[in-house]
C-alpha atoms as a PDB file:
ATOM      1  CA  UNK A   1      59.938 124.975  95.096  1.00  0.00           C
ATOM      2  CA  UNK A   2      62.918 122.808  95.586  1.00  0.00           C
ATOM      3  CA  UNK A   3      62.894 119.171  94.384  1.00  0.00           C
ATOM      4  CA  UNK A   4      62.830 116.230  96.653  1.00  0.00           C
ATOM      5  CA  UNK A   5      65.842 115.125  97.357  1.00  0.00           C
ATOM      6  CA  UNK A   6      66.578 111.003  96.987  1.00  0.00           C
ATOM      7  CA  UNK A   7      68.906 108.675  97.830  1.00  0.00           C
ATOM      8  CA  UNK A   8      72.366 109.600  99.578  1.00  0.00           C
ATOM      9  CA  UNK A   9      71.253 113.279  99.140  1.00  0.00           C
ATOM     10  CA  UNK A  10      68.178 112.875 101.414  1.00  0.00           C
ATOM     11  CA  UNK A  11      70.523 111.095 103.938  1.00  0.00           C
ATOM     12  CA  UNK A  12      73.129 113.314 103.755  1.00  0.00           C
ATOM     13  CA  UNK A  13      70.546 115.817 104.555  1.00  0.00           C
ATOM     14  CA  UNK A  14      68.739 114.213 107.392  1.00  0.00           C
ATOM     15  CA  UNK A  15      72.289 114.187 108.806  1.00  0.00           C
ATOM     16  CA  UNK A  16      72.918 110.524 108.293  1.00  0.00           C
ATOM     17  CA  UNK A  17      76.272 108.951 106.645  1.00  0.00           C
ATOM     18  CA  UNK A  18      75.881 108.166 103.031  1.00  0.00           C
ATOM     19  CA  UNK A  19      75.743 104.775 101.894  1.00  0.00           C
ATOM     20  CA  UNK A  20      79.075 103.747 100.546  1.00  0.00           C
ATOM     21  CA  UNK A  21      79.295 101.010  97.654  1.00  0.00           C
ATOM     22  CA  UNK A  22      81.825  98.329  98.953  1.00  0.00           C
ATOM     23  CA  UNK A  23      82.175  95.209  96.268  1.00  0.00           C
ATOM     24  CA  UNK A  24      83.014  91.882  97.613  1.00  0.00           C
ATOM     25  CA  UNK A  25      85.184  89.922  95.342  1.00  0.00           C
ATOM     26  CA  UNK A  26      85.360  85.983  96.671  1.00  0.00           C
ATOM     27  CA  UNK A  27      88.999  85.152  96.788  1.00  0.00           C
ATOM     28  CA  UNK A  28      88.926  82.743  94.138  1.00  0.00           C
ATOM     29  CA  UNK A  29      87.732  85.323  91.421  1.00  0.00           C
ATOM     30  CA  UNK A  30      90.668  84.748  88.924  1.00  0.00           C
ATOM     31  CA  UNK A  31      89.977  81.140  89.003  1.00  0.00           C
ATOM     32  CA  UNK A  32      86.410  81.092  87.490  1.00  0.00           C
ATOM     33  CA  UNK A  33      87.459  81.977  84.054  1.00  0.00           C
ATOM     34  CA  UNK A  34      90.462  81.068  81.836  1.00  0.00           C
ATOM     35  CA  UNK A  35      91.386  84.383  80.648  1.00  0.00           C
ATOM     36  CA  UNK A  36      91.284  85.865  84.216  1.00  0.00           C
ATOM     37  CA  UNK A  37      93.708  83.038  85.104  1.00  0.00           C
ATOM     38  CA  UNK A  38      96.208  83.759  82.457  1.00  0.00           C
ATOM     39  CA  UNK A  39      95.609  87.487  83.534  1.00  0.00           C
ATOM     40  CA  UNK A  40      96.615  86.474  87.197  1.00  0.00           C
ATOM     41  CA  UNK A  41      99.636  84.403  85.885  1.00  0.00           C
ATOM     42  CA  UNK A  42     101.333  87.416  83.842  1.00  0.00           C
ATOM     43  CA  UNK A  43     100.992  89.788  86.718  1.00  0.00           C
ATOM     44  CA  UNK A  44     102.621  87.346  88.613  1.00  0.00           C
ATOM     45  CA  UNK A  45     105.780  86.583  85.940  1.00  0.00           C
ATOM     46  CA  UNK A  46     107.425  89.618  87.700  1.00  0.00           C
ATOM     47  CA  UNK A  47     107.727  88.227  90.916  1.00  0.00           C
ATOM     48  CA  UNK A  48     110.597  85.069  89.940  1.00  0.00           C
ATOM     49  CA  UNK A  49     111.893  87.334  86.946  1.00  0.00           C
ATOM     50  CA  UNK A  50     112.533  89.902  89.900  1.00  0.00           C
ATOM     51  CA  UNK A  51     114.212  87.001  92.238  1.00  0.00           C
ATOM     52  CA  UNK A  52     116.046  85.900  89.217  1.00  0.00           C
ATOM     53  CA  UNK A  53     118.160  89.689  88.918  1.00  0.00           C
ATOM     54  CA  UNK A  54     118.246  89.916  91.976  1.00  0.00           C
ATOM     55  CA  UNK A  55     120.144  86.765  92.125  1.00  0.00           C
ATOM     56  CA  UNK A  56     122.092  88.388  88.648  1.00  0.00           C
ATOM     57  CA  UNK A  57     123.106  91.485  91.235  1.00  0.00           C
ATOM     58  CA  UNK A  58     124.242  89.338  93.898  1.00  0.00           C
ATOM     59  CA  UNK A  59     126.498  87.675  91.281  1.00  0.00           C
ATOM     60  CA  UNK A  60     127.718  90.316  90.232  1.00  0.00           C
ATOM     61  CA  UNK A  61     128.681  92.040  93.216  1.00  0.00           C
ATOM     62  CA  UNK A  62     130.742  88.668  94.179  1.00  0.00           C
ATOM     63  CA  UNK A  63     132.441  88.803  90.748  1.00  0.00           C
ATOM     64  CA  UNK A  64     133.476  92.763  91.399  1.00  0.00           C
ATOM     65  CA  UNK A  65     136.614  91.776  93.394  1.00  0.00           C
ATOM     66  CA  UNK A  66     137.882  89.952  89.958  1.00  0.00           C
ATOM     67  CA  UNK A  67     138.039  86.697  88.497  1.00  0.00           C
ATOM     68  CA  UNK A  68     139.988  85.637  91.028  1.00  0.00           C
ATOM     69  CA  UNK A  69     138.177  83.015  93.506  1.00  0.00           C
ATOM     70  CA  UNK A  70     135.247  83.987  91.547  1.00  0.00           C
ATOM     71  CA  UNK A  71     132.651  80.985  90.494  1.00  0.00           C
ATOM     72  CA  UNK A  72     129.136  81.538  89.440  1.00  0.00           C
ATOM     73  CA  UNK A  73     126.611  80.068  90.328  1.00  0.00           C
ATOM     74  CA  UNK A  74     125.767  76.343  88.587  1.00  0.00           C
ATOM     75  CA  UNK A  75     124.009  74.251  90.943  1.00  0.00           C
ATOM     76  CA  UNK A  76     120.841  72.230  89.337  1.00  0.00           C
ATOM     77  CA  UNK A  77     118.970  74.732  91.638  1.00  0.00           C
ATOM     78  CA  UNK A  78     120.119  77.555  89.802  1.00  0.00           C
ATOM     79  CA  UNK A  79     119.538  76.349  86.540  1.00  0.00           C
ATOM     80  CA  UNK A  80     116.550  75.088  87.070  1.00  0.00           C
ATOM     81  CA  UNK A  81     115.237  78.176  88.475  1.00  0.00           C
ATOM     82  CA  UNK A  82     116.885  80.098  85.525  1.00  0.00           C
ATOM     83  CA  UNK A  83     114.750  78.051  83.181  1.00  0.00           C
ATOM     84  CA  UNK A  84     111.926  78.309  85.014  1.00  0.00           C
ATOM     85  CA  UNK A  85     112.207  81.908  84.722  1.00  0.00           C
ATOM     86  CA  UNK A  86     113.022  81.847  81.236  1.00  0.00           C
ATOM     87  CA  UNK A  87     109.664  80.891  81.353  1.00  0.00           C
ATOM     88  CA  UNK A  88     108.173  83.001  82.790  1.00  0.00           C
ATOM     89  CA  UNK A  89     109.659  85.808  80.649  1.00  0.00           C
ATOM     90  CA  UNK A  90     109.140  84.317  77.313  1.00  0.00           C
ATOM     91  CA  UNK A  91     104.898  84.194  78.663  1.00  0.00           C
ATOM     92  CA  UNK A  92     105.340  87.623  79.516  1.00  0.00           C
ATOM     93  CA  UNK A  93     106.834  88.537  76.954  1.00  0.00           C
ATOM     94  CA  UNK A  94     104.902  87.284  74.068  1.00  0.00           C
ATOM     95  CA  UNK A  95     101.358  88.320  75.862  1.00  0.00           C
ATOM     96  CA  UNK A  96     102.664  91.375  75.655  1.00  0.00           C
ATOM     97  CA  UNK A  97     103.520  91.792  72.108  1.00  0.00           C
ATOM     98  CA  UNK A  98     100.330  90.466  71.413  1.00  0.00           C
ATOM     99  CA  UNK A  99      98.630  93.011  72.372  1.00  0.00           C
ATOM    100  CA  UNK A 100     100.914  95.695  70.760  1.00  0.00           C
ATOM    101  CA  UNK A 101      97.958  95.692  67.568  1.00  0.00           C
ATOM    102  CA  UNK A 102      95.640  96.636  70.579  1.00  0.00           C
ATOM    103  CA  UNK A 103      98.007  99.164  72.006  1.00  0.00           C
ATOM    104  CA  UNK A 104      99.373 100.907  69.066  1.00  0.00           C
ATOM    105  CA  UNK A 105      97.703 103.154  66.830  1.00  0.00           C
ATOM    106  CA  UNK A 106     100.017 103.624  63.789  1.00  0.00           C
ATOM    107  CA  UNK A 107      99.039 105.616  60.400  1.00  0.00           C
ATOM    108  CA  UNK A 108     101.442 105.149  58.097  1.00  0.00           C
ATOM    109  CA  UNK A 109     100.598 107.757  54.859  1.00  0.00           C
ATOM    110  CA  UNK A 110      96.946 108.768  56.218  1.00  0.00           C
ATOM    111  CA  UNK A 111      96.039 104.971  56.230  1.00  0.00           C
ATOM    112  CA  UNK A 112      95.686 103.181  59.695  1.00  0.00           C
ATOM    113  CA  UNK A 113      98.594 100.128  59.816  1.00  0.00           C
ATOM    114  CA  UNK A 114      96.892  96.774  60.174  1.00  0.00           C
ATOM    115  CA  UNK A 115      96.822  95.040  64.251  1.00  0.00           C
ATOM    116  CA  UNK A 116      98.427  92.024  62.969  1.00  0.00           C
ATOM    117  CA  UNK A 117     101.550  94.000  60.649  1.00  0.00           C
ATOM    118  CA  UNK A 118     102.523  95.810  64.230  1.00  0.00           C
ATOM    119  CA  UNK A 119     102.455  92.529  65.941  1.00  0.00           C
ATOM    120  CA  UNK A 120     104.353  91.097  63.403  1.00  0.00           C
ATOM    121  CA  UNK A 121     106.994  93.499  63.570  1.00  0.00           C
ATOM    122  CA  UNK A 122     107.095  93.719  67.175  1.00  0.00           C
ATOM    123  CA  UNK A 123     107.655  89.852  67.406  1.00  0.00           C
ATOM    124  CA  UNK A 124     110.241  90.419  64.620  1.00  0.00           C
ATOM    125  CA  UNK A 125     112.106  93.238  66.153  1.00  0.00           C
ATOM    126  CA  UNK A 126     112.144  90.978  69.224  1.00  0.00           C
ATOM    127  CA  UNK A 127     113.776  88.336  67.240  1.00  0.00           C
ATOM    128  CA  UNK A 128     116.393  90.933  66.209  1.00  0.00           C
ATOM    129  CA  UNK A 129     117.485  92.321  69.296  1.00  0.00           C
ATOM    130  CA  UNK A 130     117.897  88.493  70.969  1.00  0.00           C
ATOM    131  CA  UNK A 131     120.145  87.497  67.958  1.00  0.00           C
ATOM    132  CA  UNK A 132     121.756  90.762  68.664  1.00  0.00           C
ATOM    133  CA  UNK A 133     122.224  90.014  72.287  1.00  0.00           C
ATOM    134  CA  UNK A 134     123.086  86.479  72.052  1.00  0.00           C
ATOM    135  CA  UNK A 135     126.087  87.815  69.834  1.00  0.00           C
ATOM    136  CA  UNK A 136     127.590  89.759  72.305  1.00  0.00           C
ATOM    137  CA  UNK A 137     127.559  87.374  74.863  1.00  0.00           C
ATOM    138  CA  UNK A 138     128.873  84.611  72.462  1.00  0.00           C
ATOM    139  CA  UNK A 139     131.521  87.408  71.523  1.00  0.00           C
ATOM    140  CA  UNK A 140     132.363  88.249  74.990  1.00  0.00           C
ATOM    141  CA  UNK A 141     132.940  84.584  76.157  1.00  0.00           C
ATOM    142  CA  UNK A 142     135.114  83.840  73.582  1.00  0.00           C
END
């Protein structure tokens, strides 16, 4: 003897559509709690850092013709929005190295590397490469 069916499976059999689960999230979820807030607010760093190279492209794409006629962009609105962005990126940025401990599993001679030691030298390696960056553009515009 077969045993009874329950649930979905009994409506499914009477020839009924099964119940389907749908969650209702209000639309002020992400502002009940702080960390779902600062969630929210790194997902949405991508949005100006993406307006902010898109702005980069346009300038360079007005600077391809030469230097000729060529001035970029330094209106207080562009600045400001630059910093802004800056930002933006530096939150990003940082959240995410925070979590490299999290993300990373590292054994270094059969022993598991410490959370905070890979953090540490993520946030150092970042150091690195800016220096390293801001020395080619100080090289470049001299």
């Amino acid at each position: 003897m077969k045993a009874p069916l329950e649930g979905d499976e009994a409506a499914a059999s009477a020839g009924a559509a099964p119940r389907v689960y749908k969650p209702e999230m209000p639309r002020g979820w992400w502002l009940r709690r702080r960390h779902y807030f600062l969630y929210m607010v790194r997902e949405f760093t991508a949005v100006p850092m993406a307006l902010w190279l898109l702005w980069l492209l346009f300038e360079i794409h007005r600077a391809a013709n030469g230097p000729k006629g060529y001035y970029p962009s330094a209106s207080p609105a562009f600045i400001v929005f630059s910093v802004i962005c800056l930002a933006f990126a530096t939150y990003h940025s940082v959240t995410f190295l925070s979590l490299a401990g999290v993300i990373i599993n590292l054994k270094l001679m059969g022993k598991r590397v410490p959370p905070r030691t890979i953090v540490a030298v993520m946030f150092g390696l970042w150091l690195v490469a800016s220096v390293m960056i801001a020395a080619v553009l100080i090289g470049f515009a001299r």
